[in-house]
Protein backbone atom coordinates (compact mmCIF):
# COMPACT_ATOMS: atom_id res chain seq x y z
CA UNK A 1 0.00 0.00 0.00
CA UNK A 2 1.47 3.15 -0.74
CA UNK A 3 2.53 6.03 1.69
CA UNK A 4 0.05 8.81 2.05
CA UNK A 5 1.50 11.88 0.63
CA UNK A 6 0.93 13.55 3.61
CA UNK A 7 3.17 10.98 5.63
CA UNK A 8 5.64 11.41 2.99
CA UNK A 9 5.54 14.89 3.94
CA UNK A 10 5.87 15.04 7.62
CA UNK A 11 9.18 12.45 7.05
CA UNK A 12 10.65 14.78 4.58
CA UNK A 13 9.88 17.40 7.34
CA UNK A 14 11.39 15.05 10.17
CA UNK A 15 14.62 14.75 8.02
CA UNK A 16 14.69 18.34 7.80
CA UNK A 17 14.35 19.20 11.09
CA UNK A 18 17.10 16.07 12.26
CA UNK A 19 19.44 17.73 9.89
CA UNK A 20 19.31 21.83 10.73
CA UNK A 21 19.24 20.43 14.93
CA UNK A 22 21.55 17.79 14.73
CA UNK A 23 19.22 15.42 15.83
CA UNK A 24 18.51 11.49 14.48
CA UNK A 25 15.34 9.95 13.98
CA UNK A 26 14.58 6.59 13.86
CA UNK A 27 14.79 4.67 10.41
CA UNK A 28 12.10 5.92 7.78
CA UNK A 29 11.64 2.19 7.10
CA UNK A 30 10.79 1.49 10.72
CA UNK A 31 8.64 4.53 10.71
CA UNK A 32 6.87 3.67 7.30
CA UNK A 33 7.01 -0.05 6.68
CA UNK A 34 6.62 -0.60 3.00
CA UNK A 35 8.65 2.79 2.01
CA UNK A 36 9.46 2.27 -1.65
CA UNK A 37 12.73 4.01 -3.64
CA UNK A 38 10.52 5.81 -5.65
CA UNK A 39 8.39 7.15 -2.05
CA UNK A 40 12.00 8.08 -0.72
CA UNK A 41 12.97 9.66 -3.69
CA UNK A 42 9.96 12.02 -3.25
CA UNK A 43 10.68 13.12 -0.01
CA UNK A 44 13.52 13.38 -1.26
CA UNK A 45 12.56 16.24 -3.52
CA UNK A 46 10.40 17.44 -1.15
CA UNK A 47 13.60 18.59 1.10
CA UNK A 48 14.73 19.78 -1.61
CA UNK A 49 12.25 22.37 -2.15
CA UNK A 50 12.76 23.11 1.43
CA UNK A 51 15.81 24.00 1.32
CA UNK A 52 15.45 26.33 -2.00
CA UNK A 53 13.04 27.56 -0.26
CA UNK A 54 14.86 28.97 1.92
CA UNK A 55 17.25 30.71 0.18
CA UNK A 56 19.87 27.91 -0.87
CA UNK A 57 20.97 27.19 -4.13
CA UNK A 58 21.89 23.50 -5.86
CA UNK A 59 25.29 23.44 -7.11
CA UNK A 60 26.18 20.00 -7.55
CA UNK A 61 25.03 16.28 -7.47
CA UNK A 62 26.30 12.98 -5.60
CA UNK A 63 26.06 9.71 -5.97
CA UNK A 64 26.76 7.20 -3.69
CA UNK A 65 27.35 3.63 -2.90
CA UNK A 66 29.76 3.57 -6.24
CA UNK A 67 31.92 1.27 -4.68
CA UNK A 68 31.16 -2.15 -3.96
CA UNK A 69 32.99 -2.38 -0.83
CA UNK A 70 30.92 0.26 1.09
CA UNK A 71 27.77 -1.44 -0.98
CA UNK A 72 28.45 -4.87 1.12
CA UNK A 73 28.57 -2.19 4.41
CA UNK A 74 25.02 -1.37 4.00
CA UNK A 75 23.72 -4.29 1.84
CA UNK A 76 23.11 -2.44 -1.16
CA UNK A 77 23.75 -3.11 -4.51
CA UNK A 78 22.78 0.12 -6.40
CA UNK A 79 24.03 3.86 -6.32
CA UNK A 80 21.58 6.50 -5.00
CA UNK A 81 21.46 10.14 -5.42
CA UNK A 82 21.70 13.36 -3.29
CA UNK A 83 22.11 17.23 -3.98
CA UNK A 84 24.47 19.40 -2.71
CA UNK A 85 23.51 23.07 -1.63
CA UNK A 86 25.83 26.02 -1.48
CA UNK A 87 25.67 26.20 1.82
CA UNK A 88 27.17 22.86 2.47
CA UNK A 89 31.14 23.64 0.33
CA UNK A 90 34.32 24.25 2.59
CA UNK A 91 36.68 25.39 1.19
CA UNK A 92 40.01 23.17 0.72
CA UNK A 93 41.94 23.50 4.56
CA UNK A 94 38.55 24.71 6.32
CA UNK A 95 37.02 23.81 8.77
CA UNK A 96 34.00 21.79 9.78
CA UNK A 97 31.74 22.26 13.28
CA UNK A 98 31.12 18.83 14.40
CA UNK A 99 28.74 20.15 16.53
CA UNK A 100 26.17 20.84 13.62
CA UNK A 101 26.67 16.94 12.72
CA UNK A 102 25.26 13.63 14.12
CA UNK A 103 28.20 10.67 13.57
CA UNK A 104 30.16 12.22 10.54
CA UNK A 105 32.11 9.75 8.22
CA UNK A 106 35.04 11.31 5.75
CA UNK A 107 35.13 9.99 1.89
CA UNK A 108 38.02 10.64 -0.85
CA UNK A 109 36.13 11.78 -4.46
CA UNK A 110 36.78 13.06 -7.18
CA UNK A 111 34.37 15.58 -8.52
CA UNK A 112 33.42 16.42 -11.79
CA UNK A 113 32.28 20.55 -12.91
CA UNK A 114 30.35 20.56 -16.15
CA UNK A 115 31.00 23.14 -18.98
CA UNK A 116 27.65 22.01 -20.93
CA UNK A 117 24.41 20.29 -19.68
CA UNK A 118 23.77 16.38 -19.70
CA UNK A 119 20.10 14.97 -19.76
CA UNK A 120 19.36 11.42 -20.20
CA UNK A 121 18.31 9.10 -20.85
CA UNK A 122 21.24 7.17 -22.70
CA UNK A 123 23.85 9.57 -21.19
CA UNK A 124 27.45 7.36 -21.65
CA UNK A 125 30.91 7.67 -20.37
CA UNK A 126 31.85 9.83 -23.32
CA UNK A 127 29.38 12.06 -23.13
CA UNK A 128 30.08 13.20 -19.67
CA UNK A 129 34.03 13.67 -20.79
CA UNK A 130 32.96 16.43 -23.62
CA UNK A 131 30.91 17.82 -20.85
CA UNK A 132 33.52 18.69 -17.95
CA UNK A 133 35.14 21.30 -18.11
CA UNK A 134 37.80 19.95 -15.15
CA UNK A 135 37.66 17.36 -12.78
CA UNK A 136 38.86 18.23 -8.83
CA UNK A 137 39.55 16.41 -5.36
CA UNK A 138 37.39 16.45 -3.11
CA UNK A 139 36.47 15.23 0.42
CA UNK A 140 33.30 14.62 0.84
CA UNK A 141 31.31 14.40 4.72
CA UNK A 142 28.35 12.03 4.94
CA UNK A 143 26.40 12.00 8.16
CA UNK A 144 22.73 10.20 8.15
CA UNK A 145 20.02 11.47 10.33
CA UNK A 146 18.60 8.50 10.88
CA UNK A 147 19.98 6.91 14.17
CA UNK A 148 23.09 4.65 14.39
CA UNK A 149 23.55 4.58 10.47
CA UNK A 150 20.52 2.01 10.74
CA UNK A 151 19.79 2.55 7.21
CA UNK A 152 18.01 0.42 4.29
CA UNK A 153 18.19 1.76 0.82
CA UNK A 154 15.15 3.51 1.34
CA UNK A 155 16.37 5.64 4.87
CA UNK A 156 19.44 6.72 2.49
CA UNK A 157 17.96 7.88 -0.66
CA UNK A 158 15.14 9.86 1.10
CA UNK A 159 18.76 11.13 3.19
CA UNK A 160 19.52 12.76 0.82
CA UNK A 161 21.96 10.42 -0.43
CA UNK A 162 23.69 10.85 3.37
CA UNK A 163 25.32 14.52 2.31
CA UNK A 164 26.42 16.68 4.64
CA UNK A 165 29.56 18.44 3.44
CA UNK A 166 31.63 18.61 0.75
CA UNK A 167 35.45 20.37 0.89
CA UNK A 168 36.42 21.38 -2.58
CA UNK A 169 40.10 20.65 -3.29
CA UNK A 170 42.08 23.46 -5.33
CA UNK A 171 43.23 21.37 -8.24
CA UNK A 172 41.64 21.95 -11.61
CA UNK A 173 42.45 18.86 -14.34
CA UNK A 174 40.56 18.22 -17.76
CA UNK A 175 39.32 14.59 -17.82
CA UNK A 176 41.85 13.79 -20.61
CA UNK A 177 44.98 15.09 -18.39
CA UNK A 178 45.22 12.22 -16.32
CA UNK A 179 43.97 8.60 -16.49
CA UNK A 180 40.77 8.38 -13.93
CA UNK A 181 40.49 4.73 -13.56
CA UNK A 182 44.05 4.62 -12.56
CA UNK A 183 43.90 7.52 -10.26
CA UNK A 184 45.30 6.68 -6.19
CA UNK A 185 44.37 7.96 -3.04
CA UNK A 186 45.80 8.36 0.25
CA UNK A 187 43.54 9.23 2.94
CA UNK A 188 44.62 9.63 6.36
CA UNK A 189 43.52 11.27 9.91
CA UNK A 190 45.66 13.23 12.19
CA UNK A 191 48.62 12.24 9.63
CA UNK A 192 48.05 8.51 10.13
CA UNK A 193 47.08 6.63 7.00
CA UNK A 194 43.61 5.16 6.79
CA UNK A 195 43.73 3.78 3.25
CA UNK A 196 44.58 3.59 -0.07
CA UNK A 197 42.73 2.38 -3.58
CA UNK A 198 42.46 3.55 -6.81
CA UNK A 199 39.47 5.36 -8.70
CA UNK A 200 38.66 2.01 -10.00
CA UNK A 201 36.25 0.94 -7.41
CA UNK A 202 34.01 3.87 -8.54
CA UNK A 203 32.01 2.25 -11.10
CA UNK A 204 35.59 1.29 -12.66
CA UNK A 205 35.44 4.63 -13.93
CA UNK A 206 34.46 7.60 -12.13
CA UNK A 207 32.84 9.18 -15.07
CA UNK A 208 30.61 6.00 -14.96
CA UNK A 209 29.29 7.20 -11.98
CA UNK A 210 28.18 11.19 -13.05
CA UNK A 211 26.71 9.02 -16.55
CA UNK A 212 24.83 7.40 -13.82
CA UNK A 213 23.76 10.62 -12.02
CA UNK A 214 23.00 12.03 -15.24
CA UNK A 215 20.23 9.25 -16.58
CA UNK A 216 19.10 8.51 -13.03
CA UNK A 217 18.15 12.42 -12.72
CA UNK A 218 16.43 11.99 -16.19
CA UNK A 219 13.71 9.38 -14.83
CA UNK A 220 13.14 12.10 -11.89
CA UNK A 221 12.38 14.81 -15.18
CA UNK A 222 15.40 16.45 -14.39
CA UNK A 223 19.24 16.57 -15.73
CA UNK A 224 22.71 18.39 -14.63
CA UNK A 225 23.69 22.15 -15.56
CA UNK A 226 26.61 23.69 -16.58
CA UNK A 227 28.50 24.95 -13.44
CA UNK A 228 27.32 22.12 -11.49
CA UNK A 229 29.42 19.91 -10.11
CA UNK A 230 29.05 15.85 -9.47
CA UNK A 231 30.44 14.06 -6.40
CA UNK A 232 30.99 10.20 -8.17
CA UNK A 233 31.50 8.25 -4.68
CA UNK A 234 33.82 7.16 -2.03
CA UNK A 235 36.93 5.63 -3.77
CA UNK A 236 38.06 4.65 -0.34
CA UNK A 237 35.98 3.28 2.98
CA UNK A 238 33.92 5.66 4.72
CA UNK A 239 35.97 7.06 7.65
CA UNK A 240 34.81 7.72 11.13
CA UNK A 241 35.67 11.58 12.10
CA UNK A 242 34.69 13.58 15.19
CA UNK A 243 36.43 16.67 17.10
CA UNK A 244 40.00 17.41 16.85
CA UNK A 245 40.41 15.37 13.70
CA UNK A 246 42.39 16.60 10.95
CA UNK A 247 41.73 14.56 7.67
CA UNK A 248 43.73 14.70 4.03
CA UNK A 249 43.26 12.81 1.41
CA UNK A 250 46.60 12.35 -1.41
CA UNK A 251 45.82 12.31 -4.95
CA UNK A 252 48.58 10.99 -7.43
CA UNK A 253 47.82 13.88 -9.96
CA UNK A 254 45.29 16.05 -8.25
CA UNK A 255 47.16 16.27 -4.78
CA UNK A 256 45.55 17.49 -1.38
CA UNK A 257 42.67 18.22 -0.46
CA UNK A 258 42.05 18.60 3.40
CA UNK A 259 39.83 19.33 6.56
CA UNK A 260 39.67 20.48 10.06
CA UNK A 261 36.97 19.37 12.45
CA UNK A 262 36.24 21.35 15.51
C-alpha cells in the first residue's frame, strides 16, 4: 500500500528538522514499513524544495554507494542520489563544526564541474568527458540522520543520499589530463594513513558514476547544468571523524585536499 502523501511529507519534514538540529530519527523504514525508492525519492525532492526555499541554491550532485565495498557495508547493490547546496562547500583546509553533525564519516572523491548540460536518458561515459570542463579532489562528509547509520536503501535515498559536506580541493584537471580509472588515493587522519585504492572501485570509472547521475536524474524529469558539479563516490571506505580530527586525502595527480573538524 502506498505512503500517504501527507506521511511522505511530515518524514521529509522530520529529516529536515534532524538535519538543521543535529538530531537522528529513527529509520524511515521502521517509521513507514513498506517505504518504496521511488516514495524516498519524493521526499527526497520534497527537502529539496525546502531547502530552495529557503534561500539555498543547488550546485552540484552525488552519488553514492559507487563502490562495492561500502555497498556490502550497508547491503546495497545500487548507487543513489543526493544534492548538494551552497551552503554545504568548505573550502580546501577549512574547517567543519562537528557540533552541527550527528556521527560524521570522511570519503576521498573526485568531482566532476560541467561546462555544458547532460540529460538522459542514454547519457554514456563519453558524453560526460565532452561535458567537464575539469575534474577536482574532493572530500566529501556524509552524516545520516537517521539513528546509528541504521539505514536500508530507502532511509538513504530519502537522506539525501547521506550529504552533509563537501570540501572542494584546489586542483583543476581536464578529464583527458590524467587517467581516472588509474587515479590513487591516500587518505589519512591526524597524519596517520587510513587507506589507499584507486578510482577504480568507482564504477571502474568515475565518469561512470556522473553518466549514472546524469540518466538517473532523467527518470526524476530532471538533468545536470553547466556549473554544477558531481560528487561520483567514495573511492576509499567511509571514515569515522569527530572533534580534533584533521583529515587529508593524497591524490597521485590532483594532490591534497584537506579538513579540520572542531
Amino acid at each position: 500500500m502506498p505512503v500517504p502523501h501527507d506521511q511522505l511529507h511530515a518524514l521529509a519534514h522530520a529529516l529536515s528538522d534532524a538535519e538543521h538540529n543535529a538530531t537522528p530519527v529513527p529509520p524511515l523504514t521502521e517509521q513507514a514499513p513498506g517505504l518504496t525508492s521511488e516514495e524516498a525519492y519524493a521526499i527526497a525532492a520534497d527537502i529539496v524544495v525546502h531547502e530552495l526555499e529557503h534561500g539555498h541554491r543547488i550546485v552540484g550532485r552525488k552519488v553514492g554507494l559507487t563502490n562495492e565495498a561500502m555497498q556490502a557495508v550497508f547491503g546495497i547493490d545500487s548507487p543513489v542520489l543526493g544534492t548538494v547546496f551552497d551552503d554545504t562547500t568548505v573550502r580546501d583546509g577549512g574547517r567543519i563544526k562537528t557540533s552541527e553533525l550527528i556521527h560524521p564519516k570522511a570519503e576521498p572523491e573526485l568531482a566532476f564541474r560541467l561546462k555544458s548540460p547532460l540529460r538522459g536518458p542514454d547519457v554514456t561515459m563519453g558524453d560526460v568527458l565532452a561535458a567537464t570542463e575539469y575534474v577536482f579532489p574532493a572530500l566529501e562528509i556524509v552524516d545520516s540522520r537517521i539513528e546509528g547509520w541504521r539505514i536500508r536503501e530507502q532511509d538513504m535515498i530519502a537522506d539525501n543520499g547521506v550529504a552533509a559536506r563537501v570540501v572542494i580541493g584546489s586542483t583543476r584537471l581536464p578529464p583527458g589530463a590524467f587517467n581516472l580509472s588509474t587515479e590513487e588515493v591516500v587518505l589519512y587522519r591526524n597524519g596517520e594513513e587510513f587507506e589507499r585504492a584507486r578510482a577504480s572501485a568507482v564504477l571502474g570509472n568515475p565518469a561512470r558514476s556522473v553518466a549514472w547521475c546524469a540518466n538517473k536524474l532523467a527518470e526524476l524529469g530532471q538533468g545536470l547544468r553547466p556549473g554544477e558539479f558531481v560528487m561520483t563516490g567514495t573511492i576509499t571506505s567511509a571514515m569515522d571523524v569527530s572533534a580534533g580530527d584533521t583529515v587529508h586525502a593524497e591524490f597521485a595527480t590532483l594532490g591534497l585536499v584537506s579538513v579540520r573538524f572542531t
